[in-house]
C-alpha atoms as a PDB file:
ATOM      1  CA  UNK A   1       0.000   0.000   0.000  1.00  0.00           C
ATOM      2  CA  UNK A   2       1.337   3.584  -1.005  1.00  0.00           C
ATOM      3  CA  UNK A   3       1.211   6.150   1.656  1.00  0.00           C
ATOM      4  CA  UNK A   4       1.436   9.554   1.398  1.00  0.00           C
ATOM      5  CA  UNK A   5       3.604  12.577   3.607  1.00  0.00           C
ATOM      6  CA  UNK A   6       1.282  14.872   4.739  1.00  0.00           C
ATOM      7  CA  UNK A   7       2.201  18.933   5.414  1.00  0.00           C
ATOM      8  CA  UNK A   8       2.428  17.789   8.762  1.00  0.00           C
ATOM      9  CA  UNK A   9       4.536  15.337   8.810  1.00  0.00           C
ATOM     10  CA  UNK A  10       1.968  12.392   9.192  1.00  0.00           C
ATOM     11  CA  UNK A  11       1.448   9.402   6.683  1.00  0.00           C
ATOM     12  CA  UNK A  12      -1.980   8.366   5.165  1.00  0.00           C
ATOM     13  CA  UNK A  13      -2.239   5.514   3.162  1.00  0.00           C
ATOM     14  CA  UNK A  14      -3.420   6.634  -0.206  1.00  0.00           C
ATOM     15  CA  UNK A  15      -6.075   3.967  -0.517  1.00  0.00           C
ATOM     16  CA  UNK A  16      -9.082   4.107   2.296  1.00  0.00           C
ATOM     17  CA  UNK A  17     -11.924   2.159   2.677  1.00  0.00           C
ATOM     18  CA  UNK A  18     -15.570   4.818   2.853  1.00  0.00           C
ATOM     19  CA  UNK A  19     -18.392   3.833   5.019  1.00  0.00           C
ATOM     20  CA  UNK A  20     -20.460   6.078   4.083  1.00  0.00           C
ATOM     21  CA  UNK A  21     -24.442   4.963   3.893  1.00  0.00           C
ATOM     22  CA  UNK A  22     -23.315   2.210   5.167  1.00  0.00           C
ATOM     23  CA  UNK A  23     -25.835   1.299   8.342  1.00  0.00           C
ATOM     24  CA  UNK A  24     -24.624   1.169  11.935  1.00  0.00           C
ATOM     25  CA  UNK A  25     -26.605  -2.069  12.159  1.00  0.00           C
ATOM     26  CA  UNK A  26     -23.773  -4.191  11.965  1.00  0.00           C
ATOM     27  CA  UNK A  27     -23.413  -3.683   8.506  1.00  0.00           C
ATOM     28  CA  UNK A  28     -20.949  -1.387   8.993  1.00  0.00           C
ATOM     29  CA  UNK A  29     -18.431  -3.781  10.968  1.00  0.00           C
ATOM     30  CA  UNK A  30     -18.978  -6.384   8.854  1.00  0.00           C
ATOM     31  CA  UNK A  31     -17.343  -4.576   5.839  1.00  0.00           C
ATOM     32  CA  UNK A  32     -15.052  -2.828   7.538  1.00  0.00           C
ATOM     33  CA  UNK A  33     -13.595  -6.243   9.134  1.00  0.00           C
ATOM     34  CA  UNK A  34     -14.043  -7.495   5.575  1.00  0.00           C
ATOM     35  CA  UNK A  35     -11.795  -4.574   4.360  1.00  0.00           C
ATOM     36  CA  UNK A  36      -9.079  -5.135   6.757  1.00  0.00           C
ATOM     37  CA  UNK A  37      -8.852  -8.481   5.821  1.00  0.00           C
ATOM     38  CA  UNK A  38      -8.179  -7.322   2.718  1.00  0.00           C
ATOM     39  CA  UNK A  39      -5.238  -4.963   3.037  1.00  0.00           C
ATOM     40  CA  UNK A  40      -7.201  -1.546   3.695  1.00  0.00           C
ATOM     41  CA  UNK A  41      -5.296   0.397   6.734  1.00  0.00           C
ATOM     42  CA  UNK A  42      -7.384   3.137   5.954  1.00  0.00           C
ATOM     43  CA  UNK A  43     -11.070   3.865   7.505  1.00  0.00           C
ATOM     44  CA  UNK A  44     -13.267   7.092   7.009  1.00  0.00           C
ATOM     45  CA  UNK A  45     -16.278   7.284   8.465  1.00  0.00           C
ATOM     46  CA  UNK A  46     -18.249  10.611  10.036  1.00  0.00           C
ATOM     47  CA  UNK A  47     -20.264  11.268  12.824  1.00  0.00           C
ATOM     48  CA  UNK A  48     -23.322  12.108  10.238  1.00  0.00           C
ATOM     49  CA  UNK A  49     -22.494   8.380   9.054  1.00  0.00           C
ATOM     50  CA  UNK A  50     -23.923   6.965  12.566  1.00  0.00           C
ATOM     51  CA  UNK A  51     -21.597   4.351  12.180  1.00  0.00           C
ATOM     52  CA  UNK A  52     -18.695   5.366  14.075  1.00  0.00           C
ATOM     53  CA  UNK A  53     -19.143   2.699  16.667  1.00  0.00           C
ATOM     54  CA  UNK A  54     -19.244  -0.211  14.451  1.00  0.00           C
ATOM     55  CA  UNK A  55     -15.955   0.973  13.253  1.00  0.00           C
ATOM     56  CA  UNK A  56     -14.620   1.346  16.183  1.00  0.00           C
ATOM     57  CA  UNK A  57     -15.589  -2.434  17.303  1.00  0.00           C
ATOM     58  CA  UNK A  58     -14.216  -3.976  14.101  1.00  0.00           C
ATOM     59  CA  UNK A  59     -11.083  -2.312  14.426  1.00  0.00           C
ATOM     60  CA  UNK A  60     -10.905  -3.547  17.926  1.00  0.00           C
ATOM     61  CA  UNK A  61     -11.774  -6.963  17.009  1.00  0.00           C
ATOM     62  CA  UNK A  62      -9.668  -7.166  14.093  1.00  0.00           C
ATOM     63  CA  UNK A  63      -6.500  -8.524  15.796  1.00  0.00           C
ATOM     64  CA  UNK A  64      -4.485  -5.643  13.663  1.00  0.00           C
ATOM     65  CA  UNK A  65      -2.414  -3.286  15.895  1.00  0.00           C
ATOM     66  CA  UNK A  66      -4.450  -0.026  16.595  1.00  0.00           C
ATOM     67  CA  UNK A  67      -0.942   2.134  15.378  1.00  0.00           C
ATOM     68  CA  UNK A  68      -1.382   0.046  12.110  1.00  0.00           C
ATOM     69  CA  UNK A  69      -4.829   1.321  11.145  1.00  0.00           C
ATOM     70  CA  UNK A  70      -5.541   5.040  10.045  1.00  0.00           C
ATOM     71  CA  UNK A  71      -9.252   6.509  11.289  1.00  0.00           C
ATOM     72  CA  UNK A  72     -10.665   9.334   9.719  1.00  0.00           C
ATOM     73  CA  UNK A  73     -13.759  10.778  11.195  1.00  0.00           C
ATOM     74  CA  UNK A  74     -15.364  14.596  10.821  1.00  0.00           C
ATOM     75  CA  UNK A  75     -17.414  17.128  12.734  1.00  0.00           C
ATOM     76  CA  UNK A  76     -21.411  17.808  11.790  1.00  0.00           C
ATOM     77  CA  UNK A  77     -22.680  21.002  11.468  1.00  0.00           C
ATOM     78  CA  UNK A  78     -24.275  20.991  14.594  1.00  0.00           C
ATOM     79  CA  UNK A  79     -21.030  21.095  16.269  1.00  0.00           C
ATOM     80  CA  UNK A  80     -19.781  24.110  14.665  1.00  0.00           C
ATOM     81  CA  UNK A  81     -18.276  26.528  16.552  1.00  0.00           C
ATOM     82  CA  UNK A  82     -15.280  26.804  19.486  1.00  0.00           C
ATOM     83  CA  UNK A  83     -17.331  25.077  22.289  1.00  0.00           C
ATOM     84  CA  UNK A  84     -19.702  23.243  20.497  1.00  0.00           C
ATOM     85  CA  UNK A  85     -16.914  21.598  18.613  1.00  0.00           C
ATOM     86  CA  UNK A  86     -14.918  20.479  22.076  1.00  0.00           C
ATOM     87  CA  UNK A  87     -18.487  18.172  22.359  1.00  0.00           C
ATOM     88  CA  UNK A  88     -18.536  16.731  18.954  1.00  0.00           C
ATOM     89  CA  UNK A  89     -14.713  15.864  18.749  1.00  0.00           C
ATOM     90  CA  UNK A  90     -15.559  14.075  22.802  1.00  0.00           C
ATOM     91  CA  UNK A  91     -18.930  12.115  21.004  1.00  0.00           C
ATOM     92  CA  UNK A  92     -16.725  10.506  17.993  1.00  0.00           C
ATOM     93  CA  UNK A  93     -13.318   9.691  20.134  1.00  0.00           C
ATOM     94  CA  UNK A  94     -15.914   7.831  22.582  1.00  0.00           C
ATOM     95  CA  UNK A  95     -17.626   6.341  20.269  1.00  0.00           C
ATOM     96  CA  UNK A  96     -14.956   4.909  17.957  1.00  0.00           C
ATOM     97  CA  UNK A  97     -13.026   4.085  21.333  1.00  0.00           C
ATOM     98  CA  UNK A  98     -10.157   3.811  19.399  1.00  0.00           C
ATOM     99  CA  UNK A  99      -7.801   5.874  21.631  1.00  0.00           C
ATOM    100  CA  UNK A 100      -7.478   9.067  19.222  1.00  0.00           C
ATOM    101  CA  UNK A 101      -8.191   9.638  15.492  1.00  0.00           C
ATOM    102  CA  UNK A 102      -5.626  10.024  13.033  1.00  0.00           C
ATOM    103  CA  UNK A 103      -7.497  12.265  10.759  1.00  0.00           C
ATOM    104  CA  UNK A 104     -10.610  14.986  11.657  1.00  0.00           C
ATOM    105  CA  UNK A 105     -12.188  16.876   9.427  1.00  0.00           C
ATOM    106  CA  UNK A 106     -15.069  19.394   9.060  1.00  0.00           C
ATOM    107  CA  UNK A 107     -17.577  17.772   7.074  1.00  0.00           C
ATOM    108  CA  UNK A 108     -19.966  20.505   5.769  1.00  0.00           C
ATOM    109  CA  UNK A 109     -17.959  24.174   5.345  1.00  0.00           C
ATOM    110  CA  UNK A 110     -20.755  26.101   6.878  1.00  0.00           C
ATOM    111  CA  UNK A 111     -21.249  28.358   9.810  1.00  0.00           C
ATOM    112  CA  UNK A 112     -18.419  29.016  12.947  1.00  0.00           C
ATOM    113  CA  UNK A 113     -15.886  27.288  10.538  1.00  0.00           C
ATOM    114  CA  UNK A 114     -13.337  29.046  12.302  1.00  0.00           C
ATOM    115  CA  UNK A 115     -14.287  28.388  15.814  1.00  0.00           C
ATOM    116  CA  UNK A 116     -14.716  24.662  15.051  1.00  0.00           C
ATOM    117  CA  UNK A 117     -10.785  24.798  13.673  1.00  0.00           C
ATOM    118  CA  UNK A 118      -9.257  26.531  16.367  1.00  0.00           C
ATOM    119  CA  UNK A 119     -10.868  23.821  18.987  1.00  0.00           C
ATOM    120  CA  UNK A 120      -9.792  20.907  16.614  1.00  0.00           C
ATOM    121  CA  UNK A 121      -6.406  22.379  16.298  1.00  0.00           C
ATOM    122  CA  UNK A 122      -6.317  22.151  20.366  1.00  0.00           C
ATOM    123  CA  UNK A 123      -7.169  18.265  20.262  1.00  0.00           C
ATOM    124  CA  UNK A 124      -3.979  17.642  17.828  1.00  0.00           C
ATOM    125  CA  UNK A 125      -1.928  19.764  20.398  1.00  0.00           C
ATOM    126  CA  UNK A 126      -3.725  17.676  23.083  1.00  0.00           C
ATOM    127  CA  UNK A 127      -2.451  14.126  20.854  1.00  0.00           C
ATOM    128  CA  UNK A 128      -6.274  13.417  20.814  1.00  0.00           C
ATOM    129  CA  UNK A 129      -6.268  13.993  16.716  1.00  0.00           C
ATOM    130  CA  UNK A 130      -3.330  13.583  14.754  1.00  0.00           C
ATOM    131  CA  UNK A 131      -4.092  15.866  12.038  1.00  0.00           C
ATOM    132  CA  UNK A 132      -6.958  17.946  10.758  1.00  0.00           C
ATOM    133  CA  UNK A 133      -8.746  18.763   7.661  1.00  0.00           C
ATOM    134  CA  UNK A 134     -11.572  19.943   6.133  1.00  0.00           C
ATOM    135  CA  UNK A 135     -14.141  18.924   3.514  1.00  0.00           C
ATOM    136  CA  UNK A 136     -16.553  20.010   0.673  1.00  0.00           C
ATOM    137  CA  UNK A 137     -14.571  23.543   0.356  1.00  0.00           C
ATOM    138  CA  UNK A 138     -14.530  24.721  -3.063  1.00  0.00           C
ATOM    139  CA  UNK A 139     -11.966  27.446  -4.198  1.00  0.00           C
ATOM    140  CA  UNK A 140     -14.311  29.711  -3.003  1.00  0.00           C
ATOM    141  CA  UNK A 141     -15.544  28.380   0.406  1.00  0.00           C
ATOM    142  CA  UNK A 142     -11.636  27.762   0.745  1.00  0.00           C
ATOM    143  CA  UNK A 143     -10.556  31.106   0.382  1.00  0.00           C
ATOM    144  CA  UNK A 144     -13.326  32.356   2.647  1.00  0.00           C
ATOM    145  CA  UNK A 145     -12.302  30.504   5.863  1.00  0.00           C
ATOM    146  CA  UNK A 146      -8.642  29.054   5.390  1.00  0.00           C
ATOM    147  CA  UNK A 147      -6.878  32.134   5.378  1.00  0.00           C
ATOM    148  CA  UNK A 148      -8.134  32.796   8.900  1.00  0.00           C
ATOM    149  CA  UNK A 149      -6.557  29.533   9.998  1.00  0.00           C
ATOM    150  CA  UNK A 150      -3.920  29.306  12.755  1.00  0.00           C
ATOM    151  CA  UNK A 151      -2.795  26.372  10.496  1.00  0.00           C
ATOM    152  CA  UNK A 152      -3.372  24.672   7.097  1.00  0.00           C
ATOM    153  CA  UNK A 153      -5.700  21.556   6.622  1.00  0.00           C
ATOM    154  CA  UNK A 154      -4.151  19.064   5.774  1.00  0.00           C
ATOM    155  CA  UNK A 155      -6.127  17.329   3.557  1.00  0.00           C
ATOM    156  CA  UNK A 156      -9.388  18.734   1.822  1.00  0.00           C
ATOM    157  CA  UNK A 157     -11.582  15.674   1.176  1.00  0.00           C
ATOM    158  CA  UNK A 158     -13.899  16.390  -2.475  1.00  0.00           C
ATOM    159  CA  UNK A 159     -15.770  15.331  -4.687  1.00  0.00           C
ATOM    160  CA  UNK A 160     -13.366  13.773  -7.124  1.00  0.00           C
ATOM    161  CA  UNK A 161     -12.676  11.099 -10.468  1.00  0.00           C
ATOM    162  CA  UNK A 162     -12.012  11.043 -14.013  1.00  0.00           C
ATOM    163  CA  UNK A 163     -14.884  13.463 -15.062  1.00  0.00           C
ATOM    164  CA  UNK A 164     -14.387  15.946 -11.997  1.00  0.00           C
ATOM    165  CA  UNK A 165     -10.793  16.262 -11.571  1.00  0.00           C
ATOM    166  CA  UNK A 166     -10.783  20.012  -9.019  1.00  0.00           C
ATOM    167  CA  UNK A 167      -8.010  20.858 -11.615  1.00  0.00           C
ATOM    168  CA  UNK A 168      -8.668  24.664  -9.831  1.00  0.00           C
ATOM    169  CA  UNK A 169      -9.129  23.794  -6.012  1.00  0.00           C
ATOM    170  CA  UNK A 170      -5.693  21.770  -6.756  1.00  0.00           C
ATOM    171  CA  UNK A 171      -3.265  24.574  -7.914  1.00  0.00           C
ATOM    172  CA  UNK A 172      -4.594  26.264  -4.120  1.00  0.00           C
ATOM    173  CA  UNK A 173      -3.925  23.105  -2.040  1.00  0.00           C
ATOM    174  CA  UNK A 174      -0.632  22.660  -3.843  1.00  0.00           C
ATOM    175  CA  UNK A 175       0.819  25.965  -2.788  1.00  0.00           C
ATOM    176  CA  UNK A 176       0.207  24.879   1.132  1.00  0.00           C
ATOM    177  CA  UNK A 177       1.012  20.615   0.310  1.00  0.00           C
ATOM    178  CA  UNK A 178      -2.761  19.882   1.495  1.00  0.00           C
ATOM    179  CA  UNK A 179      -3.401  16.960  -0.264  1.00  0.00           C
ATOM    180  CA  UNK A 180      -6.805  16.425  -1.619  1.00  0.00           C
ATOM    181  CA  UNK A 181      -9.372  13.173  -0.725  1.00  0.00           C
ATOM    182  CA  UNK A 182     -11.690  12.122  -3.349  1.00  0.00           C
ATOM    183  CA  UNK A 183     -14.844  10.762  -2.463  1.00  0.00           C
ATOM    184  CA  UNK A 184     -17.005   9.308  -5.257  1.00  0.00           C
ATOM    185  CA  UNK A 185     -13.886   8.103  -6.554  1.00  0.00           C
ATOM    186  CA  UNK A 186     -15.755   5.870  -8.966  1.00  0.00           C
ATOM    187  CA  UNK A 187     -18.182   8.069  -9.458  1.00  0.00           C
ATOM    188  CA  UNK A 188     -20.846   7.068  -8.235  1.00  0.00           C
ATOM    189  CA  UNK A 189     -21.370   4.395 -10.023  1.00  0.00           C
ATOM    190  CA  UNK A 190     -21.898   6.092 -13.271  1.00  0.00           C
ATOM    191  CA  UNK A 191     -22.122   4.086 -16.243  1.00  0.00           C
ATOM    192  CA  UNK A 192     -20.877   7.077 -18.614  1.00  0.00           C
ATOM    193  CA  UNK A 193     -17.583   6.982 -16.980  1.00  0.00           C
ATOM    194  CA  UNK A 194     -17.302   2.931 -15.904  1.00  0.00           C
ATOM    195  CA  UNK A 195     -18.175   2.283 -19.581  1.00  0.00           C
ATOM    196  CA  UNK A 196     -15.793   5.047 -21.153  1.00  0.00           C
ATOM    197  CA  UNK A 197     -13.828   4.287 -24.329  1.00  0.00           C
ATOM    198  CA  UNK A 198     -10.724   4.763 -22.956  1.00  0.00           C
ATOM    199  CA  UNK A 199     -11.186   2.830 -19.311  1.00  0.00           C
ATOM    200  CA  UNK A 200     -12.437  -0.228 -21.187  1.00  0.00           C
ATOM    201  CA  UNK A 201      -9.641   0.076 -23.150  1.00  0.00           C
ATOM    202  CA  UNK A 202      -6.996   0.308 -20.228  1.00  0.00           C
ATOM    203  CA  UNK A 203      -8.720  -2.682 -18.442  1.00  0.00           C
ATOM    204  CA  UNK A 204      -8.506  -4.881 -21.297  1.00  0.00           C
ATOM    205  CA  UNK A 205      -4.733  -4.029 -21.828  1.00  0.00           C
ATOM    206  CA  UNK A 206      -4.243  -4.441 -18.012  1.00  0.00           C
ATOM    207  CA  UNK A 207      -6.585  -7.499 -17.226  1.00  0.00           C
ATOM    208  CA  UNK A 208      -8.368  -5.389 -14.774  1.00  0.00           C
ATOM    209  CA  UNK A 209     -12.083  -3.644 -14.212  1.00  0.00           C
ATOM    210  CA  UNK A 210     -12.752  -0.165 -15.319  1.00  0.00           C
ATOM    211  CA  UNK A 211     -13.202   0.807 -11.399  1.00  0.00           C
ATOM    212  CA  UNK A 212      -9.749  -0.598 -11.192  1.00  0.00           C
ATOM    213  CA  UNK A 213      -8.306   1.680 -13.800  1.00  0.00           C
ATOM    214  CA  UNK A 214     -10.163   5.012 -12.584  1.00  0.00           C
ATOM    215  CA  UNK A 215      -8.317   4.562  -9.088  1.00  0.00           C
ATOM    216  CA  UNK A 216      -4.814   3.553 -10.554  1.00  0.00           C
ATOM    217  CA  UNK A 217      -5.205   6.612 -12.381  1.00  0.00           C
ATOM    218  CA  UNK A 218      -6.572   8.646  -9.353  1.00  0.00           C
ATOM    219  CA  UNK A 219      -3.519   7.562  -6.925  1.00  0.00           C
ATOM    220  CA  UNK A 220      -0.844   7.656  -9.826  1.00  0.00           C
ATOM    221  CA  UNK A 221      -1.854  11.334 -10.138  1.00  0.00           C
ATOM    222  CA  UNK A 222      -1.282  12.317  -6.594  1.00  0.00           C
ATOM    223  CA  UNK A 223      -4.884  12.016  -4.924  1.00  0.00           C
ATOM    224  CA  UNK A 224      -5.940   9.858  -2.173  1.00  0.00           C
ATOM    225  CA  UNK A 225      -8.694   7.605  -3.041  1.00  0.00           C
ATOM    226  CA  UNK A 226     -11.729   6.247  -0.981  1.00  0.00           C
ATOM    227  CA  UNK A 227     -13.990   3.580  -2.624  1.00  0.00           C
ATOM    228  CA  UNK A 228     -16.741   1.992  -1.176  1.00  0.00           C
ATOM    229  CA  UNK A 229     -18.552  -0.949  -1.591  1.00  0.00           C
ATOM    230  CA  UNK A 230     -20.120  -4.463   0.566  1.00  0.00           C
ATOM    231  CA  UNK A 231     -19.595  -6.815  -1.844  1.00  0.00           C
ATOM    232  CA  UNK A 232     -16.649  -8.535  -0.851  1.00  0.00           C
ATOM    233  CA  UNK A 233     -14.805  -9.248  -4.307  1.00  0.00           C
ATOM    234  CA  UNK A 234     -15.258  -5.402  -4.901  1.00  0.00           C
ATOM    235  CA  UNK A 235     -13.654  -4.525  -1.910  1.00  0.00           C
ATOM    236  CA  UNK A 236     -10.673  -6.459  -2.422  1.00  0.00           C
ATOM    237  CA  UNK A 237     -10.414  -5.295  -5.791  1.00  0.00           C
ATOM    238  CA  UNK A 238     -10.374  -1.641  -5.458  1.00  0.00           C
ATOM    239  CA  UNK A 239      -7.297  -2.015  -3.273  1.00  0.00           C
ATOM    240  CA  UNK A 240      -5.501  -4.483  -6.051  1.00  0.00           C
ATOM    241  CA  UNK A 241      -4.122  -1.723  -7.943  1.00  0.00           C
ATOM    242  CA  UNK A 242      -0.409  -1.483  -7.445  1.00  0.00           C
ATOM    243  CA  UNK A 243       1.042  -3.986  -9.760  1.00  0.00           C
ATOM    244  CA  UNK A 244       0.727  -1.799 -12.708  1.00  0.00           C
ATOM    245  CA  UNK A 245       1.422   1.548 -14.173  1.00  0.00           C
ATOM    246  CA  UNK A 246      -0.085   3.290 -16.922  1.00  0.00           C
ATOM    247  CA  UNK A 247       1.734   5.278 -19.045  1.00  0.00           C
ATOM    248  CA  UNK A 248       2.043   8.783 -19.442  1.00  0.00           C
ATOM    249  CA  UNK A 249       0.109   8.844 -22.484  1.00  0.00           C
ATOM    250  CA  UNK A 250      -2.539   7.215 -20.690  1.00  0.00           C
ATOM    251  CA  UNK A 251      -2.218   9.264 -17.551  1.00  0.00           C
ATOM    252  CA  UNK A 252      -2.911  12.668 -19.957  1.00  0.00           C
ATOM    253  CA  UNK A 253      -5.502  10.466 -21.947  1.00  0.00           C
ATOM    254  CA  UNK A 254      -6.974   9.958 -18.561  1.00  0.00           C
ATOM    255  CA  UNK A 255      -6.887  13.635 -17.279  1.00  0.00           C
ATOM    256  CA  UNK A 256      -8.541  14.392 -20.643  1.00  0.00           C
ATOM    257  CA  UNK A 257     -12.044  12.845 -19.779  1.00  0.00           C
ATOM    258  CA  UNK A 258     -11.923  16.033 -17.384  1.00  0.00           C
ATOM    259  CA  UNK A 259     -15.764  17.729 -17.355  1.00  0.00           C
ATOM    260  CA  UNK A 260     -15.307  20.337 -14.502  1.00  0.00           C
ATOM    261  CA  UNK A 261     -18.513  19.424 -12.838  1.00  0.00           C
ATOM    262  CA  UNK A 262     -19.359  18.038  -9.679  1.00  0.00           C
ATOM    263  CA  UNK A 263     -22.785  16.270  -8.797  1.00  0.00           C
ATOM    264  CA  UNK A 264     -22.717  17.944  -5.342  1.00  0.00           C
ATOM    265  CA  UNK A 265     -22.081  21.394  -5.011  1.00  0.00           C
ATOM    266  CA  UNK A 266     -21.679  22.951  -1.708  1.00  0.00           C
ATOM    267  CA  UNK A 267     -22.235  26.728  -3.249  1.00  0.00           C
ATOM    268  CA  UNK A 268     -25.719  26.132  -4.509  1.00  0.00           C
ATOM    269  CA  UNK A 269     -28.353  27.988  -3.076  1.00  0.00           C
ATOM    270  CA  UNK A 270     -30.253  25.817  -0.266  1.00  0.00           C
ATOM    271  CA  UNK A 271     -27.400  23.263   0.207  1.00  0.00           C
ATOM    272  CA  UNK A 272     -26.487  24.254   3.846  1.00  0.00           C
ATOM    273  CA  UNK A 273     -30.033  24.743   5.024  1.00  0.00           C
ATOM    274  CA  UNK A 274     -30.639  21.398   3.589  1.00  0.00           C
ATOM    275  CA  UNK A 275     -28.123  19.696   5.349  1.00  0.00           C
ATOM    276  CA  UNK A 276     -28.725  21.355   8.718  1.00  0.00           C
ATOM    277  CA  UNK A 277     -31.806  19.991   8.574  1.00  0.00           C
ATOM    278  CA  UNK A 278     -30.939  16.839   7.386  1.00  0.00           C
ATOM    279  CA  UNK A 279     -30.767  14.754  11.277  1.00  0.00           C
ATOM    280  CA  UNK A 280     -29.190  15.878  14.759  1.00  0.00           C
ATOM    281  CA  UNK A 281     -26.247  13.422  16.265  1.00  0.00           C
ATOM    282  CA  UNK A 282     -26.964  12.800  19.918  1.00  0.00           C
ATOM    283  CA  UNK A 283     -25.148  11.602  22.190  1.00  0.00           C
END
């Protein structure tokens, strides 16, 4: 597995396995426990996921050495702001149990943005997060909040494949190192982009599936990568992707297939009040 320096010195394996709508039912633990079993050191879940426990349990159970095993979790919106935040960082480190989180990021880039940051940047100096990010900020949500930052993200987790490559929001994050996530890394399972030309091409040269291809291509380009699936021959195939290389032809053949649009965009009008109103995470 490839991992990847981040601007603060931590590693982050540049594979991860995504949980999200995934249920909390025991669904969730099955898959992740499936996914370690795999190879995945890499978990992202969320508090709006409501399955933070059942990853928690599976990585407990798993027999794998908790240092071995990187956790990613974020903050809702409802824990926005300075004290608010202190609560919603305390709900997901006791409910993963895990010790501390290797990754935390603000999930929806709405509201006390700032106040949120400056108590997450407390629980890295407090070792209960190893590093922080953020998520869903667009060029223009990112230079609304991140310049009032005591310190950088360190990853800004997106929206991101073939068709949607954040060619833009990349040139920003280069000039601090923050390394961009991409969720939806398959796209969401659209058949326009699984059943490209080009990606059926690649997978016949390479003897593997056109999901296969889009993340090769993904993590050869720089990104960190988080598929997600439950089918167990899926998840053990997105993670098969290191015994080949394509070319650089292919990779600029690749970043060709580039659209510029996103099927979630956190700048529309009535996003954020959608999503405030979207559940509340108790405790």
């Amino acid at each position: 597995m490839d991992k990847i320096i981040l601007n603060d010195g931590n590693q982050i394996p540049s594979v991860g396995f995504g949980v999200f709508m995934i249920p909390g039912d025991g669904a969730t633990y099955t898959a992740v426990l499936e996914a370690l079993n795999a190879g995945y050191r890499h978990i992202d879940t969320a508090a709006a996921y409501f399955n933070e426990e059942d990853v928690g349990r599976a990585v407990r159970d798993s027999g794998i050495p908790r240092e071995e095993i990187y956790i990613t979790s974020k903050l809702w919106l409802q824990d926005h702001g300075y004290e608010q935040a202190k609560v919603g960082i305390a709900r997901s480190l006791r409910k993963l149990d895990l010790g501390y989180i290797d990754l935390y990021l603000i999930h929806q880039p709405y509201g006390d943005v700032c106040g949120a940051w400056k108590a997450m940047e407390e629980a890295k100096a407090e070792g209960k997060i190893r590093s922080i990010g953020v998520s869903n900020m667009t060029p223009k949500i990112w230079n609304q909040f991140v310049p009032q930052f005591a310190t950088k993200p360190a990853v800004n987790q997106v929206e991101c494949n073939p068709f949607c490559q954040q060619r833009e929001l990349r040139r920003i994050l280069d000039e601090d190192n923050v390394k961009l996530e991409c969720y939806y890394p398959l796209g969401h399972g659209n058949e326009e982009l699984l059943g490209n030309e080009l990606v059926v091409e690649l997978a016949k040269k390479y003897h593997k599936n056109a999901g296969q291809i889009l993340l090769r291509f993904e993590t050869q380009d720089g990104l960190i990568v988080l598929p997600k699936s439950t089918h167990p021959e899926r998840i053990k195939g997105n993670i098969d992707i290191f015994d080949f290389k394509l070319t650089n032809d292919e990779m600029n053949a690749m970043r060709a297939l580039d659209k510029g649009k996103t099927s979630h965009d956190p700048e529309a009008p009535g996003v954020e009040e959608m999503l405030r109103n979207a559940f509340v995470i108790e405790d």
